[in-house]
C-alpha atoms as a PDB file:
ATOM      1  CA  UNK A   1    -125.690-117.448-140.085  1.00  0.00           C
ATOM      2  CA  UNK A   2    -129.325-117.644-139.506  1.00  0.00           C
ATOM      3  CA  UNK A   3    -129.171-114.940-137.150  1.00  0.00           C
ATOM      4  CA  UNK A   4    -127.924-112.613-139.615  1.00  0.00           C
ATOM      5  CA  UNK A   5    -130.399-113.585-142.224  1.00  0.00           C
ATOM      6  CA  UNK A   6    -132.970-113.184-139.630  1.00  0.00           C
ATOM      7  CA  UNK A   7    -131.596-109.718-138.036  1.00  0.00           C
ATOM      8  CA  UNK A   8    -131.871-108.613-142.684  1.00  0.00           C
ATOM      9  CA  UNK A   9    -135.583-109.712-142.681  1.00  0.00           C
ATOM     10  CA  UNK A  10    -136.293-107.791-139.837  1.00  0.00           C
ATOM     11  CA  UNK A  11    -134.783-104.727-140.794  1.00  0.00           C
ATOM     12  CA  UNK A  12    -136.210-104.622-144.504  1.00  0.00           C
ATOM     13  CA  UNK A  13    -139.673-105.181-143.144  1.00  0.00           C
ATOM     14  CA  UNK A  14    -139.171-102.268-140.767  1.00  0.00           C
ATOM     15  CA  UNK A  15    -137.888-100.188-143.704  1.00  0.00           C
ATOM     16  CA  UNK A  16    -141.418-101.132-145.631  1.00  0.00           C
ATOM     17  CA  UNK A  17    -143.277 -99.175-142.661  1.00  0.00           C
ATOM     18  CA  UNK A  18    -141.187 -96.042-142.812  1.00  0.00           C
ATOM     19  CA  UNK A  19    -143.411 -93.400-144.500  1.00  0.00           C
ATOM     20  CA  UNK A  20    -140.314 -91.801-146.937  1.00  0.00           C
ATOM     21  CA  UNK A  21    -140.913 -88.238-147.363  1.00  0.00           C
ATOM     22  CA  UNK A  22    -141.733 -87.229-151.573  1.00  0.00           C
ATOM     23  CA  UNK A  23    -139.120 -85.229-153.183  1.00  0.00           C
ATOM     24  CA  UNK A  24    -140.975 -81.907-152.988  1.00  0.00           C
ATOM     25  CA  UNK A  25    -140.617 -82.073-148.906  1.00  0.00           C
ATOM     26  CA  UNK A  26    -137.222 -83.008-149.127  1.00  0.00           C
ATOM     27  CA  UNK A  27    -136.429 -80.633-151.427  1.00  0.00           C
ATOM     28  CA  UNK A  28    -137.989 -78.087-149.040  1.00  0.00           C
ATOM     29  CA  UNK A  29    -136.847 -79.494-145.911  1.00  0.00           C
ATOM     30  CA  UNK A  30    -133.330 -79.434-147.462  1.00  0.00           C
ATOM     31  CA  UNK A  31    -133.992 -75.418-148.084  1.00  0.00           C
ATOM     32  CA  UNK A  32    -135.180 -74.870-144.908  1.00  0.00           C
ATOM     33  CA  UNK A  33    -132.175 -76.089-142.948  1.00  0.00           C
ATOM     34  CA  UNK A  34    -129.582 -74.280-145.313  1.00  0.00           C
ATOM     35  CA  UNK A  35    -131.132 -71.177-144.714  1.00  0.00           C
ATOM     36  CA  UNK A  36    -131.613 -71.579-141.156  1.00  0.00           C
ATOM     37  CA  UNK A  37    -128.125 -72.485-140.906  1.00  0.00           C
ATOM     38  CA  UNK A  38    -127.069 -69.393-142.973  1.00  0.00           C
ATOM     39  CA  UNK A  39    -129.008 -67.390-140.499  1.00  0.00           C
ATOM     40  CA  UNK A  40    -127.454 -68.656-137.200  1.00  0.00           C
ATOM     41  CA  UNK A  41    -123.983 -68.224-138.870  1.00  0.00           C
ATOM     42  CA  UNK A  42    -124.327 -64.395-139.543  1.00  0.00           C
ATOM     43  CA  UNK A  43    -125.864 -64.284-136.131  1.00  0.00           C
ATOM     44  CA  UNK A  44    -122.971 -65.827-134.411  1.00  0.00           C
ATOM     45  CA  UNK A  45    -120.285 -64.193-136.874  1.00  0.00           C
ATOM     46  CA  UNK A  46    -121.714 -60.484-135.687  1.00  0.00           C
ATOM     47  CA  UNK A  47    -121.848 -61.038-132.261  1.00  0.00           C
ATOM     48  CA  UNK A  48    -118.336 -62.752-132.549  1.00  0.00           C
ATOM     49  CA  UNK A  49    -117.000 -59.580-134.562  1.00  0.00           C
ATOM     50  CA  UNK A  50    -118.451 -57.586-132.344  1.00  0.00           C
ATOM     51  CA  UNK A  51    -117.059 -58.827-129.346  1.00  0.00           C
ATOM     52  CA  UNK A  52    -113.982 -58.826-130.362  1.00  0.00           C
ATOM     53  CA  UNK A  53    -113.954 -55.038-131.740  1.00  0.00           C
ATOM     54  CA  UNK A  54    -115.276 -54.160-127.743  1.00  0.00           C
ATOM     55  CA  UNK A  55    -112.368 -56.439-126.673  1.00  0.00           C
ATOM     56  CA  UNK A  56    -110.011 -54.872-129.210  1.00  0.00           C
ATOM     57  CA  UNK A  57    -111.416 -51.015-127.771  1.00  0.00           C
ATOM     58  CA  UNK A  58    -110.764 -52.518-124.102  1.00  0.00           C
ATOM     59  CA  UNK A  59    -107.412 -53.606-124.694  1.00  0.00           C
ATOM     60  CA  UNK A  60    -105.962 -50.860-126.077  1.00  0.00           C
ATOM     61  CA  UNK A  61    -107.036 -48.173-123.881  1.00  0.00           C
END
C-alpha cells in the first residue's frame, strides 16, 4: 500500500512542474489542428477521386 501512495506523490509533484498551456493557446492550438486536418482530407479525397476517375477511364476502354 505504501507503494501506491508513494507512486501518487510522485506523480502529483511531477504534474506541479508541467507548464499547462493558457486557454488562448489551446484554443488556438485546437484551431490549428482542425484545419490542418480539414486540409489533408480534401487533399487525400481529390487525389483519391481522381484516381479512381483515371482508373474508371482505364477500365472501360
Amino acid at each position: 500500500m505504501k507503494k501506491i501512495v508513494n507512486f501518487f506523490k510522485e506523480v502529483y509533484g511531477e504534474l506541479q512542474k508541467v507548464v499547462w498551456p493558457s486557454r488562448k493557446q489551446t484554443i488556438r492550438y485546437t484551431v490549428t489542428v482542425i484545419v490542418f486536418s480539414v486540409i489533408v482530407a480534401i487533399i487525400l479525397g481529390a487525389a483519391d477521386y481522381g484516381l479512381l476517375k483515371l482508373f474508371e477511364k482505364i477500365v472501360v476502354k
